[in-house]
N, C-alpha and C. Protein backbone atom coordinates (compact mmCIF):
# COMPACT_ATOMS: atom_id res chain seq x y z
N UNK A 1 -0.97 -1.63 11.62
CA UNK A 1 -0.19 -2.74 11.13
C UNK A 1 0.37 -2.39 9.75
N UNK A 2 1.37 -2.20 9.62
CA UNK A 2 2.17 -2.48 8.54
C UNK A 2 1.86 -3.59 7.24
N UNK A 3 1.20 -3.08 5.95
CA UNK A 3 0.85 -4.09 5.10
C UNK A 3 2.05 -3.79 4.03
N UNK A 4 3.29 -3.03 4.02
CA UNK A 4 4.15 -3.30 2.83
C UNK A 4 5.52 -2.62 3.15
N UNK A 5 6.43 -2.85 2.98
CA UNK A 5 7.71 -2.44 3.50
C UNK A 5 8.28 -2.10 1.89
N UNK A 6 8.97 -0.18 1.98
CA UNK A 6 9.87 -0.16 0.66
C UNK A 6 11.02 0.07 0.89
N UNK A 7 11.48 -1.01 0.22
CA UNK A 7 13.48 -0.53 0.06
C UNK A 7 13.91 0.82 -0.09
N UNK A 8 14.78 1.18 0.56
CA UNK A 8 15.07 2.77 0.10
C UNK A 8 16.20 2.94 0.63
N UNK A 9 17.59 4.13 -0.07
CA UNK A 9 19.17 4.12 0.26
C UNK A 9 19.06 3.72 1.37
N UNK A 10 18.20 4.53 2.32
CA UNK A 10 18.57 4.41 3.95
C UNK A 10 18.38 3.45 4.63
N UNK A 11 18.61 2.06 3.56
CA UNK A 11 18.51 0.92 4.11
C UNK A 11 19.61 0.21 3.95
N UNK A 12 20.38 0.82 3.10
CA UNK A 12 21.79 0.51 2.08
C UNK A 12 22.81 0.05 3.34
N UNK A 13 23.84 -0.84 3.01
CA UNK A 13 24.70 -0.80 3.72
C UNK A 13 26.32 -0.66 2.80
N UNK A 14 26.12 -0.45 1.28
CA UNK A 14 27.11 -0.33 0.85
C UNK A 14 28.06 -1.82 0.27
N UNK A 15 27.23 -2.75 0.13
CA UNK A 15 28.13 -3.42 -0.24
C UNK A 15 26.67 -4.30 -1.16
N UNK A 16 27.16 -4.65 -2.68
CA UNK A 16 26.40 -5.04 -3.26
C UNK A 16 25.41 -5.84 -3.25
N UNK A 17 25.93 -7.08 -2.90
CA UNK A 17 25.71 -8.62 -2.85
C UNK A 17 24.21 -8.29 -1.14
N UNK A 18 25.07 -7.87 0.01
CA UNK A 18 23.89 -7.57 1.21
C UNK A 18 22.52 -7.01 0.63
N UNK A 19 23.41 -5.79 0.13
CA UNK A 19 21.95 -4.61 -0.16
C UNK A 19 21.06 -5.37 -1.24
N UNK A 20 21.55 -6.55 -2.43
CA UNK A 20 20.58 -7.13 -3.43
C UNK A 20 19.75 -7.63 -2.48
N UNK A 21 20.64 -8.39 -1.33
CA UNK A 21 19.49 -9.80 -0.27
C UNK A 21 18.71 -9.03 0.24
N UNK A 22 19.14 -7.53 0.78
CA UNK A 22 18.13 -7.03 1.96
C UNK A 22 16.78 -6.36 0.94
N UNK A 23 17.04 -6.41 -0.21
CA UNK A 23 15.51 -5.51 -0.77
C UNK A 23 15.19 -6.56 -1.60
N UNK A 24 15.79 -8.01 -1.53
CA UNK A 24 15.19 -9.24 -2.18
C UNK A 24 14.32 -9.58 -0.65
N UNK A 25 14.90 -9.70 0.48
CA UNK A 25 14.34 -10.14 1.66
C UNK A 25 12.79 -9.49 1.91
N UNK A 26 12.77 -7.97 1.26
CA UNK A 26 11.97 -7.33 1.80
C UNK A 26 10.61 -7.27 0.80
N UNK A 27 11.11 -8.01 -0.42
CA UNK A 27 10.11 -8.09 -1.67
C UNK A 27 9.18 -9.50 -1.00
N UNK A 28 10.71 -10.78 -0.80
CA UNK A 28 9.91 -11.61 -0.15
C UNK A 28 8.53 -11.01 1.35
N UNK A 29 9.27 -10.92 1.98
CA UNK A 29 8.31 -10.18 3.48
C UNK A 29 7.03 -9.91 3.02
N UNK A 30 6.71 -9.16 2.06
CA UNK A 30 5.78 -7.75 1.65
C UNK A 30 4.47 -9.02 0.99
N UNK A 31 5.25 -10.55 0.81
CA UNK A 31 4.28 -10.89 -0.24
C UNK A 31 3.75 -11.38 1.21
N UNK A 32 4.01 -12.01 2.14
CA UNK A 32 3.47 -12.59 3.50
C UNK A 32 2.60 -11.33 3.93
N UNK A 33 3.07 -10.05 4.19
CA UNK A 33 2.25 -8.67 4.66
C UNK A 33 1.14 -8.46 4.00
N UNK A 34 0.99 -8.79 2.84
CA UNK A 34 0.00 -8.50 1.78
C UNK A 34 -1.16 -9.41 2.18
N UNK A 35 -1.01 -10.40 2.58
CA UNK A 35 -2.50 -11.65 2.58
C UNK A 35 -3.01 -10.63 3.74
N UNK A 36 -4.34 -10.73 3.14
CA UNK A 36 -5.55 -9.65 4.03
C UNK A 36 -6.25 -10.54 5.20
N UNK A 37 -6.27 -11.98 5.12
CA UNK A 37 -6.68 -12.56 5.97
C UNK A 37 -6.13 -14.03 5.97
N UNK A 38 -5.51 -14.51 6.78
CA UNK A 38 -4.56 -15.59 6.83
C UNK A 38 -5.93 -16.81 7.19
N UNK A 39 -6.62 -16.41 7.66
CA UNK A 39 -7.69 -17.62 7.81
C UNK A 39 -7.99 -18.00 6.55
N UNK A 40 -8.73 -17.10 5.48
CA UNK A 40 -9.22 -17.35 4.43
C UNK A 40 -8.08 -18.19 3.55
N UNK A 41 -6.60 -17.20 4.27
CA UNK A 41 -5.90 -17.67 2.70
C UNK A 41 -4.81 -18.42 3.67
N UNK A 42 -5.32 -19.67 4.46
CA UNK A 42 -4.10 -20.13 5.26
C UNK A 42 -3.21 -20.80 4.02
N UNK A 43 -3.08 -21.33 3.13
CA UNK A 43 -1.96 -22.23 2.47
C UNK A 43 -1.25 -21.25 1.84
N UNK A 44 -1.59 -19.94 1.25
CA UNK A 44 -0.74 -18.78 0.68
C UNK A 44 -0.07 -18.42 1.99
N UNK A 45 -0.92 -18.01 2.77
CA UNK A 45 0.16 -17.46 4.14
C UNK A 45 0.56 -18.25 4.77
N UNK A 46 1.15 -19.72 4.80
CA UNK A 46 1.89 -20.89 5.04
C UNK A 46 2.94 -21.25 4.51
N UNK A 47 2.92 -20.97 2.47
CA UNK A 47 3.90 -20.54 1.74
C UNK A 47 4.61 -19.38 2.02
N UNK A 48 3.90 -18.63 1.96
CA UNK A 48 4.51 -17.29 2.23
C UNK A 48 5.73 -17.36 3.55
N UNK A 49 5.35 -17.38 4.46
CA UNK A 49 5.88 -17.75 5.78
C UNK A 49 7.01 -18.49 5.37
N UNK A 50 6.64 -20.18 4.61
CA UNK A 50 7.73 -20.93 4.65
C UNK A 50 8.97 -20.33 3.37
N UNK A 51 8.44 -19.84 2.80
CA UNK A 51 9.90 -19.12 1.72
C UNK A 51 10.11 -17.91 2.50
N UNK A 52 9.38 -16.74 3.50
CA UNK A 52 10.72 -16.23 4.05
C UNK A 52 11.66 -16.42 4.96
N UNK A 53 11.03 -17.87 5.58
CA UNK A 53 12.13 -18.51 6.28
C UNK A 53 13.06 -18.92 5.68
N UNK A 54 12.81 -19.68 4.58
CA UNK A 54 14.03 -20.12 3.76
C UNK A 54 15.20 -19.19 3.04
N UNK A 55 14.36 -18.07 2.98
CA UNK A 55 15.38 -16.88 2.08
C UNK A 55 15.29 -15.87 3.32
N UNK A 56 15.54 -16.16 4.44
CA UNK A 56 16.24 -15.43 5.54
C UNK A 56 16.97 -16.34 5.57
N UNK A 57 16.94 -17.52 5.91
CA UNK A 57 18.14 -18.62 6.40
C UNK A 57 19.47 -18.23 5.79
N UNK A 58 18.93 -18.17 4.10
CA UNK A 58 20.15 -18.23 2.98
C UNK A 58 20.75 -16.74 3.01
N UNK A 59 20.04 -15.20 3.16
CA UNK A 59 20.31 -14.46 3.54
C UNK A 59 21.86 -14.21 4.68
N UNK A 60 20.88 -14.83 6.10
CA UNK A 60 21.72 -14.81 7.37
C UNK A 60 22.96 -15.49 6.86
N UNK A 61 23.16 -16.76 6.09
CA UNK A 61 24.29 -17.56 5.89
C UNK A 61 25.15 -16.99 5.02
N UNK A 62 24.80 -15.56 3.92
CA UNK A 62 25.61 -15.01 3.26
C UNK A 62 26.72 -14.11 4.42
N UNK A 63 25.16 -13.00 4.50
CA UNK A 63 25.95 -12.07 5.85
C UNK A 63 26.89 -12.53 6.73
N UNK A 64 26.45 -13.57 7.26
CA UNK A 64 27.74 -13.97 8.66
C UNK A 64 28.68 -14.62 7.82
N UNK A 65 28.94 -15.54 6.54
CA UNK A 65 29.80 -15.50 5.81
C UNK A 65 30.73 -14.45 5.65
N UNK A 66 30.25 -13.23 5.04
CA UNK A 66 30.93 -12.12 4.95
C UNK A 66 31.63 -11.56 5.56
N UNK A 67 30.71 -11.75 7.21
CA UNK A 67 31.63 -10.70 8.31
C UNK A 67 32.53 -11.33 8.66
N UNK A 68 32.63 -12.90 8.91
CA UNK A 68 33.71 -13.52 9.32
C UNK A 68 34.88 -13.26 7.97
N UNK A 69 34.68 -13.20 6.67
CA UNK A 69 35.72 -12.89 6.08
C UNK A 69 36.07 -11.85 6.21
N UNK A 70 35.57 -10.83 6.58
CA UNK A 70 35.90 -9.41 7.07
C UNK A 70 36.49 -9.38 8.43
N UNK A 71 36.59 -10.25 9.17
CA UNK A 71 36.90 -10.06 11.17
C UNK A 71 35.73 -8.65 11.74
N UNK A 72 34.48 -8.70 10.94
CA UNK A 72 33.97 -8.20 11.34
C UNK A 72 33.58 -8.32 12.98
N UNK A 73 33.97 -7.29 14.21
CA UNK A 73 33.69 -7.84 15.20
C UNK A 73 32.41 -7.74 16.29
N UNK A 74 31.51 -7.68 15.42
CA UNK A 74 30.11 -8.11 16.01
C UNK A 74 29.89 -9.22 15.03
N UNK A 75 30.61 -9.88 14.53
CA UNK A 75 30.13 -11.24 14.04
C UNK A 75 29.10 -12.15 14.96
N UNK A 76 29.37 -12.27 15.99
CA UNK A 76 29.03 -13.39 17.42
C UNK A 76 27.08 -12.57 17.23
N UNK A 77 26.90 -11.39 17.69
CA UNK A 77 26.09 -10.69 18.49
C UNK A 77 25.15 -10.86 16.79
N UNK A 78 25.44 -10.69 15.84
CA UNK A 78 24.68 -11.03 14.42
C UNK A 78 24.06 -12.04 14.66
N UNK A 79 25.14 -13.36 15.13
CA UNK A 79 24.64 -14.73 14.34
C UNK A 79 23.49 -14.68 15.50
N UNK A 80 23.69 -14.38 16.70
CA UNK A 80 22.55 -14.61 18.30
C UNK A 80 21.58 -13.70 17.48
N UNK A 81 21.65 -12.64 17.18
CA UNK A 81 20.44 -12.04 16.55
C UNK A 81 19.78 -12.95 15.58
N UNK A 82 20.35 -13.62 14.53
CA UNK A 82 20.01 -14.08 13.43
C UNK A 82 19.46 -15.30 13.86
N UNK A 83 20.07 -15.85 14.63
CA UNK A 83 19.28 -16.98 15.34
C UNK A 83 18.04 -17.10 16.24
N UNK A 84 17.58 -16.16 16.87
CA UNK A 84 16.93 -15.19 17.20
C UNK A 84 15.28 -15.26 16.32
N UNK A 85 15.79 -14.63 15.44
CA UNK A 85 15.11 -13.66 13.93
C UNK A 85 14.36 -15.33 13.58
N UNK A 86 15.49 -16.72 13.03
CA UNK A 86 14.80 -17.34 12.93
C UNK A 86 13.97 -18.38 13.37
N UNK A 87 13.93 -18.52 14.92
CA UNK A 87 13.78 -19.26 15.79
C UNK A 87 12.22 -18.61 16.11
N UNK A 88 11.87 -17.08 16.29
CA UNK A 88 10.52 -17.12 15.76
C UNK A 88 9.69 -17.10 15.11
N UNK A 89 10.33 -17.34 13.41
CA UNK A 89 9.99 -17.19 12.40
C UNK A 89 9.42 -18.68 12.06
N UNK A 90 9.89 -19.68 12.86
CA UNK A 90 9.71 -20.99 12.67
C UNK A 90 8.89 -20.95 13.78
N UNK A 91 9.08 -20.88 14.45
CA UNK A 91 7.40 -20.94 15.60
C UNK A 91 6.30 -20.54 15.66
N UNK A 92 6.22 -19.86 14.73
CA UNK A 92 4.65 -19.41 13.89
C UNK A 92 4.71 -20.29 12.49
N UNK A 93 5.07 -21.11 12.61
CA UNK A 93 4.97 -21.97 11.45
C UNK A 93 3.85 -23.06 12.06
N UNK A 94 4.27 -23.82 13.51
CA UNK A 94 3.88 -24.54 14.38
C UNK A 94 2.47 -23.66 15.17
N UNK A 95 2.25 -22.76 14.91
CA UNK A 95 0.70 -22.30 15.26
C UNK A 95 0.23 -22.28 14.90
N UNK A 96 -1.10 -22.18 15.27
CA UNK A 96 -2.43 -22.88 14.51
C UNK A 96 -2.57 -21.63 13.99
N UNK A 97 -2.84 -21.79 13.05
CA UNK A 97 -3.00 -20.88 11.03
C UNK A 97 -4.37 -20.13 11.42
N UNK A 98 -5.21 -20.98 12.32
CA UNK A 98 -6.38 -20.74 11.91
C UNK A 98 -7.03 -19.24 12.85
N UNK A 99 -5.41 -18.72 13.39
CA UNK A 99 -5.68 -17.23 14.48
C UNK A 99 -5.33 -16.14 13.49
N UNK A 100 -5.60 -15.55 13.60
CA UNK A 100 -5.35 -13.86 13.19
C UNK A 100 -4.32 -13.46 13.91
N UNK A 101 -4.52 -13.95 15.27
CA UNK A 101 -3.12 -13.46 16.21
C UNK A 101 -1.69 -13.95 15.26
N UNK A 102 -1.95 -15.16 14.78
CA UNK A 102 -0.49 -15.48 14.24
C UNK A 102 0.22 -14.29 13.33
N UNK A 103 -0.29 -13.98 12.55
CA UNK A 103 -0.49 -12.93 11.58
C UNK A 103 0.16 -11.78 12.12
N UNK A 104 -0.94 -11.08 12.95
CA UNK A 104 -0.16 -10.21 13.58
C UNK A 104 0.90 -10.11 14.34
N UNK A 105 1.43 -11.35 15.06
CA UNK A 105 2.73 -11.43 15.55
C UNK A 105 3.81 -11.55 14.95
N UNK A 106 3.43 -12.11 13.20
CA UNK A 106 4.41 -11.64 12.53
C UNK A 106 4.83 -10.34 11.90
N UNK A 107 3.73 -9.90 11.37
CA UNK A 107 3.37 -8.33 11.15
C UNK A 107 4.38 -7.84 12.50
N UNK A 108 4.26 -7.85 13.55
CA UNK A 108 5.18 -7.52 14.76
C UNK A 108 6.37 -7.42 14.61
N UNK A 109 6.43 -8.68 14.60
CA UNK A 109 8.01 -9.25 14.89
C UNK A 109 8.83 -8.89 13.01
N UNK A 110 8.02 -8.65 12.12
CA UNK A 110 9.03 -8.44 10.90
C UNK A 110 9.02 -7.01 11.24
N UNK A 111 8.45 -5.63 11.50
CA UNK A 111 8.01 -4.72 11.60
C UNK A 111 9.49 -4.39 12.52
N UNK A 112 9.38 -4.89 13.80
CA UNK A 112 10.72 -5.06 15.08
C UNK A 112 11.94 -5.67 13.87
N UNK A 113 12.37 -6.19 13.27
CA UNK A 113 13.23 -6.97 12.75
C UNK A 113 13.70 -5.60 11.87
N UNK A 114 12.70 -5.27 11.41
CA UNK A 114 13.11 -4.04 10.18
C UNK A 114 14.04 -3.11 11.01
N UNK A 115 13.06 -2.57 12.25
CA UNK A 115 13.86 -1.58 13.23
C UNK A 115 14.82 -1.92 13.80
N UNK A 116 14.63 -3.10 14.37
CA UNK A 116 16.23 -3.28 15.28
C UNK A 116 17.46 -3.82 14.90
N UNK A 117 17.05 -4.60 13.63
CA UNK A 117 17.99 -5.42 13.14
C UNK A 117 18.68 -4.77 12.15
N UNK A 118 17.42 -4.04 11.06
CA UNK A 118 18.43 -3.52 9.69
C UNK A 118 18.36 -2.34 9.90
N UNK A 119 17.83 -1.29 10.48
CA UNK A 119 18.40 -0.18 11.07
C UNK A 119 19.04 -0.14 11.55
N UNK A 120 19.28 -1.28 12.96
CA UNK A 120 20.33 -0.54 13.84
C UNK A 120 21.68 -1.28 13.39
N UNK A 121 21.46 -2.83 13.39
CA UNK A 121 22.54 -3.73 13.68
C UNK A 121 23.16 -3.50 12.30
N UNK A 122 22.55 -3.68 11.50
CA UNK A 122 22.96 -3.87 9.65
C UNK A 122 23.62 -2.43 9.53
N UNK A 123 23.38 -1.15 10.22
CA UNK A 123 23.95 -0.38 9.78
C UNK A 123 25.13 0.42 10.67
N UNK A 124 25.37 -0.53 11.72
CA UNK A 124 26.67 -0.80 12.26
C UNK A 124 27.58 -1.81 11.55
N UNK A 125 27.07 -2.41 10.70
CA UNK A 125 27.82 -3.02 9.01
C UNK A 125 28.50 -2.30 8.66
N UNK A 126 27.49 -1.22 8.36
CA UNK A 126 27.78 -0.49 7.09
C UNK A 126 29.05 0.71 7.70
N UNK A 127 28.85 1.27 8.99
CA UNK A 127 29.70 2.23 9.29
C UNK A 127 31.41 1.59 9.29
N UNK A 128 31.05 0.38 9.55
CA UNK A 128 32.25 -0.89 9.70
C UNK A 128 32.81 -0.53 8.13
N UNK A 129 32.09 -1.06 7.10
CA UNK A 129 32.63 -1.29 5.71
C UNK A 129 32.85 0.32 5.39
N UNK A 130 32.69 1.26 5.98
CA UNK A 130 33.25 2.77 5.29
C UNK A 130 34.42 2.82 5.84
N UNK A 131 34.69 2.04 6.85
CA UNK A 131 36.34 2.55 6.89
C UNK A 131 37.20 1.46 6.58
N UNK A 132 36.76 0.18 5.94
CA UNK A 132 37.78 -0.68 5.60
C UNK A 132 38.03 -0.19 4.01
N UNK A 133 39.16 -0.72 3.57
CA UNK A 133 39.99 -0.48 1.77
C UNK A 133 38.47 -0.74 0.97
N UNK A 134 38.56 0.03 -0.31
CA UNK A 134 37.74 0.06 -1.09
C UNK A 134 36.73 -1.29 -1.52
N UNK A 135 37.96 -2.70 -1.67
CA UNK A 135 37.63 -3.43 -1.99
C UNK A 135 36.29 -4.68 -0.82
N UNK A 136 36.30 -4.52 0.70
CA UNK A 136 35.58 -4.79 1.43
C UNK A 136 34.36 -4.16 1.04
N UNK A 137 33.81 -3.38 0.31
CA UNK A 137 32.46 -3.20 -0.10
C UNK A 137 31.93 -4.08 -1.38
N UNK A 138 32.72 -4.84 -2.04
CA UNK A 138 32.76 -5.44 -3.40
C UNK A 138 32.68 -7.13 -3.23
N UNK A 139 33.76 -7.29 -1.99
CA UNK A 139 34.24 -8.16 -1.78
C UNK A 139 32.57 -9.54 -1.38
């Protein structure tokens, strides 16, 4: 199990404002990864949980902002991902605290999110923003 996730270029997608959210996203994550036992410490790992839902929400609402100002055209296949991303992020909110399983299904599912989403999807972003005008990386 994965107890800490580090930002690093090869997570970059080249455009300022994303890359601040995605290694702000991942500072948030790391503090939820960190609780050693969610039984002991259910109200930290309840907080925890409920602010990275909230700063994914605000995250997702920048990004798909963006791409639609861009005609980025996997806009659609983002937001189903992103909706996705937070639809089980909120359903371990609604389980009982008092499993270990919860824990680890997030440990899971952020672990999967890292790989499929900001490896693969986020950096079909990024190959997008290397060939638009200078200013689509700023923008």
């Amino acid at each position: 199990m994965i107890r800490s996730i580090t930002f690093s270029d090869h997570l970059t997608i080249g455009h300022e404002a994303i890359d601040s959210q995605h290694q702000e996203w991942i500072e948030v994550a790391n503090q939820l990864l960190r609780i050693d036992d969610p039984v002991e410490d259910c109200e930290a790992f309840s907080a925890a949980l409920l602010h990275l839902i909230r700063y994914t929400r605000h995250h997702f609402a920048t990004e798909e902002g963006l791409m639609e100002q861009w005609a980025y055209p996997r806009v659609e296949a983002q937001r189903q991902a992103h909706a996705r991303i937070l639809a089980d992020l909120s359903a371990s909110l609604d389980e009982d605290r008092s499993s270990c399983e919860v824990a680890q299904k997030i440990h899971e599912m952020l672990e999967r999110w890292i790989i499929e989403h900001l490896l693969q999807e986020d950096l079909l972003l990024r190959d997008f923003l290397a060939q638009r005008p200078g200013d689509a990386a700023e923008a």
